[in-house]
Protein backbone atom coordinates (compact mmCIF):
# COMPACT_ATOMS: atom_id res chain seq x y z
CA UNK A 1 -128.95 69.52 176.75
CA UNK A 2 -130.10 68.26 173.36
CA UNK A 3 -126.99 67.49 171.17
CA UNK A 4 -126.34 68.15 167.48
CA UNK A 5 -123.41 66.62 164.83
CA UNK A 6 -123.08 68.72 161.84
CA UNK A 7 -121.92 67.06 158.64
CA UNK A 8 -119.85 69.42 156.36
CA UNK A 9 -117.51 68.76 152.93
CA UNK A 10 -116.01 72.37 152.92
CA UNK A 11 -115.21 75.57 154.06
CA UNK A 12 -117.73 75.51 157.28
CA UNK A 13 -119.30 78.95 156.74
CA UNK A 14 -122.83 77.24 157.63
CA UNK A 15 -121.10 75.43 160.20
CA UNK A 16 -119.86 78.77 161.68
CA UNK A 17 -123.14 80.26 161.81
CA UNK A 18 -124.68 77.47 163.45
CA UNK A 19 -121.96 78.12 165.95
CA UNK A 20 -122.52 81.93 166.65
CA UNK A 21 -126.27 81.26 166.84
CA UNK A 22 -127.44 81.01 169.86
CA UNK A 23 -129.05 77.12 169.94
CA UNK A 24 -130.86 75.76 172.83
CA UNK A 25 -128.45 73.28 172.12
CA UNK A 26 -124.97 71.99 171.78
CA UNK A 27 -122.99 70.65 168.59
CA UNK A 28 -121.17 67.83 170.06
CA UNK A 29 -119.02 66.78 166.83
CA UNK A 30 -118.43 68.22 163.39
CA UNK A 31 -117.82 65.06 160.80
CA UNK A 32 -116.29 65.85 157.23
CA UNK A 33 -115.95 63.18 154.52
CA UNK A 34 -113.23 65.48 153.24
CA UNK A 35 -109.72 65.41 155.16
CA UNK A 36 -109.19 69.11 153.87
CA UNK A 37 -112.25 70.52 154.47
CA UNK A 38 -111.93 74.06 156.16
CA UNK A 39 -114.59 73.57 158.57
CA UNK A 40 -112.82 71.30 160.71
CA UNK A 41 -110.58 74.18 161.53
CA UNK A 42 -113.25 75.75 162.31
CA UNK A 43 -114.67 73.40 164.90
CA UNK A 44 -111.54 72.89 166.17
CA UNK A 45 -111.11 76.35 167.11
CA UNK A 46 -114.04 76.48 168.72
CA UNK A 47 -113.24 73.47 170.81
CA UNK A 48 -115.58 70.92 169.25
CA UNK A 49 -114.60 67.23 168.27
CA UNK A 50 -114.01 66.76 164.78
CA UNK A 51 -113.61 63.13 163.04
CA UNK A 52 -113.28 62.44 159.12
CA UNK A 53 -115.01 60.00 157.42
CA UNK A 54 -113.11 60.06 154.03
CA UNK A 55 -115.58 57.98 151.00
CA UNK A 56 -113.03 57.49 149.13
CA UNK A 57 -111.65 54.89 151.90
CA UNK A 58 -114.70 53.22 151.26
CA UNK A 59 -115.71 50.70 148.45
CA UNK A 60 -119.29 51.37 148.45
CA UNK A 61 -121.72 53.84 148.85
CA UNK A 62 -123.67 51.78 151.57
CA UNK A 63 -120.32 51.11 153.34
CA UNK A 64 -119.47 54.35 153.84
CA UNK A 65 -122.73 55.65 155.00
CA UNK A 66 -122.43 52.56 157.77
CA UNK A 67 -119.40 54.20 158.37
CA UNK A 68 -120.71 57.73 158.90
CA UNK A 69 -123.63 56.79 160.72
CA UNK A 70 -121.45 54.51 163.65
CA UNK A 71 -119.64 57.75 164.35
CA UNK A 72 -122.95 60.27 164.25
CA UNK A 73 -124.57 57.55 166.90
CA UNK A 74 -121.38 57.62 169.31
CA UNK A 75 -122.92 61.06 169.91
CA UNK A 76 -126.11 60.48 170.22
CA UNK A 77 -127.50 63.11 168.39
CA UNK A 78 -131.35 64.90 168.93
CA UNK A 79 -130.54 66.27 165.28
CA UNK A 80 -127.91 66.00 162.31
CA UNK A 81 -127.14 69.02 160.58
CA UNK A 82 -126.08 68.42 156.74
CA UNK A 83 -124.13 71.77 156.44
CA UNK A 84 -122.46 71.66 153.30
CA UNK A 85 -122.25 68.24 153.39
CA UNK A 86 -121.34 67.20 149.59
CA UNK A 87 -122.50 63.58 149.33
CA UNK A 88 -125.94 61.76 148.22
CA UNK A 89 -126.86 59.83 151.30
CA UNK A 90 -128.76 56.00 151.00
CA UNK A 91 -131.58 55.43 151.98
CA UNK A 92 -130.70 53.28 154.86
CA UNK A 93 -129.09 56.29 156.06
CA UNK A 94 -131.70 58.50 155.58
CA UNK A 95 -134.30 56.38 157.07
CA UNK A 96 -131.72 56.03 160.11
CA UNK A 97 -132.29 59.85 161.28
CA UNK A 98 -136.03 60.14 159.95
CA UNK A 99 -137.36 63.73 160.75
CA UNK A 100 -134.07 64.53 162.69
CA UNK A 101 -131.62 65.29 159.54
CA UNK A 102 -131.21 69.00 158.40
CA UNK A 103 -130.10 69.82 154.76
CA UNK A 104 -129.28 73.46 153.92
CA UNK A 105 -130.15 73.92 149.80
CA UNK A 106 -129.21 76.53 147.51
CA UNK A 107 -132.32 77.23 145.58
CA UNK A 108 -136.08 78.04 146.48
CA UNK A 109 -137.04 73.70 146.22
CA UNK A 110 -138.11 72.16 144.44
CA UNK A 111 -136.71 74.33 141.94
CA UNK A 112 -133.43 73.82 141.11
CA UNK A 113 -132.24 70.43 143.07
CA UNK A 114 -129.25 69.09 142.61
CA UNK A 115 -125.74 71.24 142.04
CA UNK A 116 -124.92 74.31 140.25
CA UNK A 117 -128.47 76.25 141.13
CA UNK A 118 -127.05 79.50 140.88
CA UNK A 119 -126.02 79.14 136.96
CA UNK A 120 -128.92 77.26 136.40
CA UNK A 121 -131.10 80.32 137.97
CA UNK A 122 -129.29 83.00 135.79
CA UNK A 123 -129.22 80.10 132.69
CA UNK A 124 -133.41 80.61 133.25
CA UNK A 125 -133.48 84.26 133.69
CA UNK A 126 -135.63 83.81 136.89
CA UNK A 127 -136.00 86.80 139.15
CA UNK A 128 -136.44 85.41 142.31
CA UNK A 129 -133.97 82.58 143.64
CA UNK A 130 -132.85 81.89 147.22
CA UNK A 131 -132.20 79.11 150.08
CA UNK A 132 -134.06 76.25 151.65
CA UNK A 133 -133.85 74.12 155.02
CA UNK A 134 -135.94 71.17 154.54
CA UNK A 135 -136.03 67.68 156.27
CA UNK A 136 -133.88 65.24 154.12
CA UNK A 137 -135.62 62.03 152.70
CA UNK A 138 -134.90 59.30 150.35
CA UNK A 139 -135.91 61.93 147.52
CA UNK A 140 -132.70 63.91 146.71
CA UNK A 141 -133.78 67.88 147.72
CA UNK A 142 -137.02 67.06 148.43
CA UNK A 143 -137.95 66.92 151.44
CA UNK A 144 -140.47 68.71 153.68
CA UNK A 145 -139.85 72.23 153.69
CA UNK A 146 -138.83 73.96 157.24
CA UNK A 147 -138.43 77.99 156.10
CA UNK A 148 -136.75 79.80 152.95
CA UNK A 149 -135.36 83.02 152.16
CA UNK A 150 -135.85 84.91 149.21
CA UNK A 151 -133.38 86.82 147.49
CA UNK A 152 -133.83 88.81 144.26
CA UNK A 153 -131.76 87.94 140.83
CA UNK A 154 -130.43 91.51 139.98
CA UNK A 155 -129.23 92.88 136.81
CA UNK A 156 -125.84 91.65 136.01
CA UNK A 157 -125.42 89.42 138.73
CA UNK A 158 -123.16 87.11 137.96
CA UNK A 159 -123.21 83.29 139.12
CA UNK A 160 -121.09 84.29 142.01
CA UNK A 161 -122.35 87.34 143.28
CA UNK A 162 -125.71 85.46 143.24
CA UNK A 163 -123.85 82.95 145.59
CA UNK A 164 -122.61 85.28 147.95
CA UNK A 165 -126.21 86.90 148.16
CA UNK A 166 -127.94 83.54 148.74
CA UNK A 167 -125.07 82.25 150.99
CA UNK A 168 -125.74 85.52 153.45
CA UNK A 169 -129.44 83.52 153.32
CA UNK A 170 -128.84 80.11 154.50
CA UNK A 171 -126.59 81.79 157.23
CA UNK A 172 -129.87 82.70 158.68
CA UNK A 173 -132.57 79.96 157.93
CA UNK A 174 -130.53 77.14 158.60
CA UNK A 175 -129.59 77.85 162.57
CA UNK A 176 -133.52 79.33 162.66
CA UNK A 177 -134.59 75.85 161.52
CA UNK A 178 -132.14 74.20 164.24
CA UNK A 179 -133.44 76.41 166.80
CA UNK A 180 -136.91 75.56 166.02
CA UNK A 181 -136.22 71.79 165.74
CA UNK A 182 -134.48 72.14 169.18
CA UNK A 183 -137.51 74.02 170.64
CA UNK A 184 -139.83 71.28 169.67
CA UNK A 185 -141.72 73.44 167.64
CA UNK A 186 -141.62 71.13 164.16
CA UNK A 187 -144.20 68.67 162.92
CA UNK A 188 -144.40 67.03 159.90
CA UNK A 189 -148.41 66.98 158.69
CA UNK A 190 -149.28 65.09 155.45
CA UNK A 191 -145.46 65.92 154.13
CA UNK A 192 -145.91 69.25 155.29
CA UNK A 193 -143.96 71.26 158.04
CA UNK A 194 -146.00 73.28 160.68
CA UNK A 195 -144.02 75.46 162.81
CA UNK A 196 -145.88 76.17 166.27
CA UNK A 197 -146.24 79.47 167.16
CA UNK A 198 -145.07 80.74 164.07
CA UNK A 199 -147.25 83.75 162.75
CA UNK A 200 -149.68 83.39 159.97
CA UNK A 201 -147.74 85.85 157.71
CA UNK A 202 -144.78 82.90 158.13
CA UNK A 203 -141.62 83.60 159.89
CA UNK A 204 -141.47 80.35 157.96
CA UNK A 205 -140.20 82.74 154.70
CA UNK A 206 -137.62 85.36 154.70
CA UNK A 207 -137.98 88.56 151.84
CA UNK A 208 -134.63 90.55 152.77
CA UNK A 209 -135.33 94.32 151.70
CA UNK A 210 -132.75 94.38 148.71
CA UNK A 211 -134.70 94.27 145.97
C-alpha cells in the first residue's frame, strides 16, 4: 500500500478530510512544525503517528528543512501532502520530493499567491475566487496545477465567510488530487498536469452550484 505523510501548521481540517476520503492509500505520519497545532489531535485520534518538527528549534531555514525531511523519509513516503502546512520550504527540500509534494492553496493560482487571498480577493472586487492543488516547486504557489474549484464572491461576503466557502473547496480537491496521484493517473507535460482518464469537460475544475 502506497504511503502518504501530511505536513500541517494548524487546525487539521484538510488533514481530516484527507482522512475520511477514501485513498487508495494510507497516511502513515502527520508532521507539524507547530507543537500546538490542532491537527495532531486529530491524527492522534485516528490512530496515526504524529511527530513535531518545531522551526523555531532550528537556526536556519536549511536546517530545519534537513530536519523535516529525515523524519518524512523514515516513512518512506509515495507522496507528501502540505495540508496547511505554514512554512516556505528550500529548495533543497523541494527538489527532494520532486512531483510527489501536494500543496493545498487558497486562491484560483496564480492569482493571489502568498497569504491573506481572501482580503486580497474582496480588496480587488473579483467575482470569482476559489482553491488550488498544484505540485509544489522552487516557485512559491506556482507550481503545476492538479484541479481547482471555483467558488463565487457574493455580495457582502465578508473576508471570512469567503474563507469558510473556499475552505468547504479544498476539502474536496485536495483528497481528489491525492487519490489521483495514488492512482497513477498524474503526469507532468511541458509544466502542465494531464490527468488520465479525466473527461474533456475537466473533472480537473470544480463550479459548485451556489452562485
Amino acid at each position: 500500500m502506497k504511503q502518504i505523510v501530511v505536513l500541517i501548521s494548524g487546525r487539521g481540517s484538510n488533514l481530516q478530510a484527507l482522512l475520511q476520503a477514501p485513498l487508495p492509500g494510507r497516511i502513515a505520519a502527520v508532521v507539524s512544525n507547530e507543537p500546538a497545532a490542532g491537527g495532531l489531535d486529530i491524527a492522534k485520534r485516528a490512530g496515526v503517528y504524529t511527530a513535531v518538527v518545531h522551526h523555531r528549534d532550528f537556526p536556519d531555514r536549511d536546517s530545519f528543512d534537513r530536519a523535516l525531511a529525515a523524519g518524512i523519509d523514515a516513512h518512506a513516503p509515495d507522496l507528501v501532502v502540505l495540508a496547511g502546512f505554514m512554512r516556505i520550504l528550500t529548495d533543497w527540500f523541494v527538489t527532494r520530493y520532486a512531483e510527489r509534494l501536494i500543496n493545498i492553496h487558497p486562491s484560483l493560482l496564480p492569482a493571489f499567491q502568498g497569504v491573506h487571498t481572501h482580503r486580497r480577493a474582496l480588496a480587488e472586487g473579483v467575482r470569482v475566487h476559489g482553491a488550488t492543488a498544484h505540485f509544489v516547486t522552487p516557485a512559491l504557489d506556482h507550481g503545476p496545477i492538479i484541479v481547482q474549484a471555483a467558488v463565487p464572491v457574493l455580495q457582502g461576503d465578508d473576508e471570512q465567510a469567503l474563507a469558510a466557502r473556499v475552505l468547504a473547496q479544498e476539502h474536496k480537491i485536495l483528497p481528489q488530487a491525492a487519490r489521483w496521484f495514488l492512482e497513477g493517473r498524474l503526469r507532468v507535460v511541458d509544466g502542465h498536469v494531464q490527468v488520465d482518464g479525466a473527461r474533456a469537460t475537466p473533472a480537473t475544475l470544480i463550479c459548485p452550484e451556489e452562485a
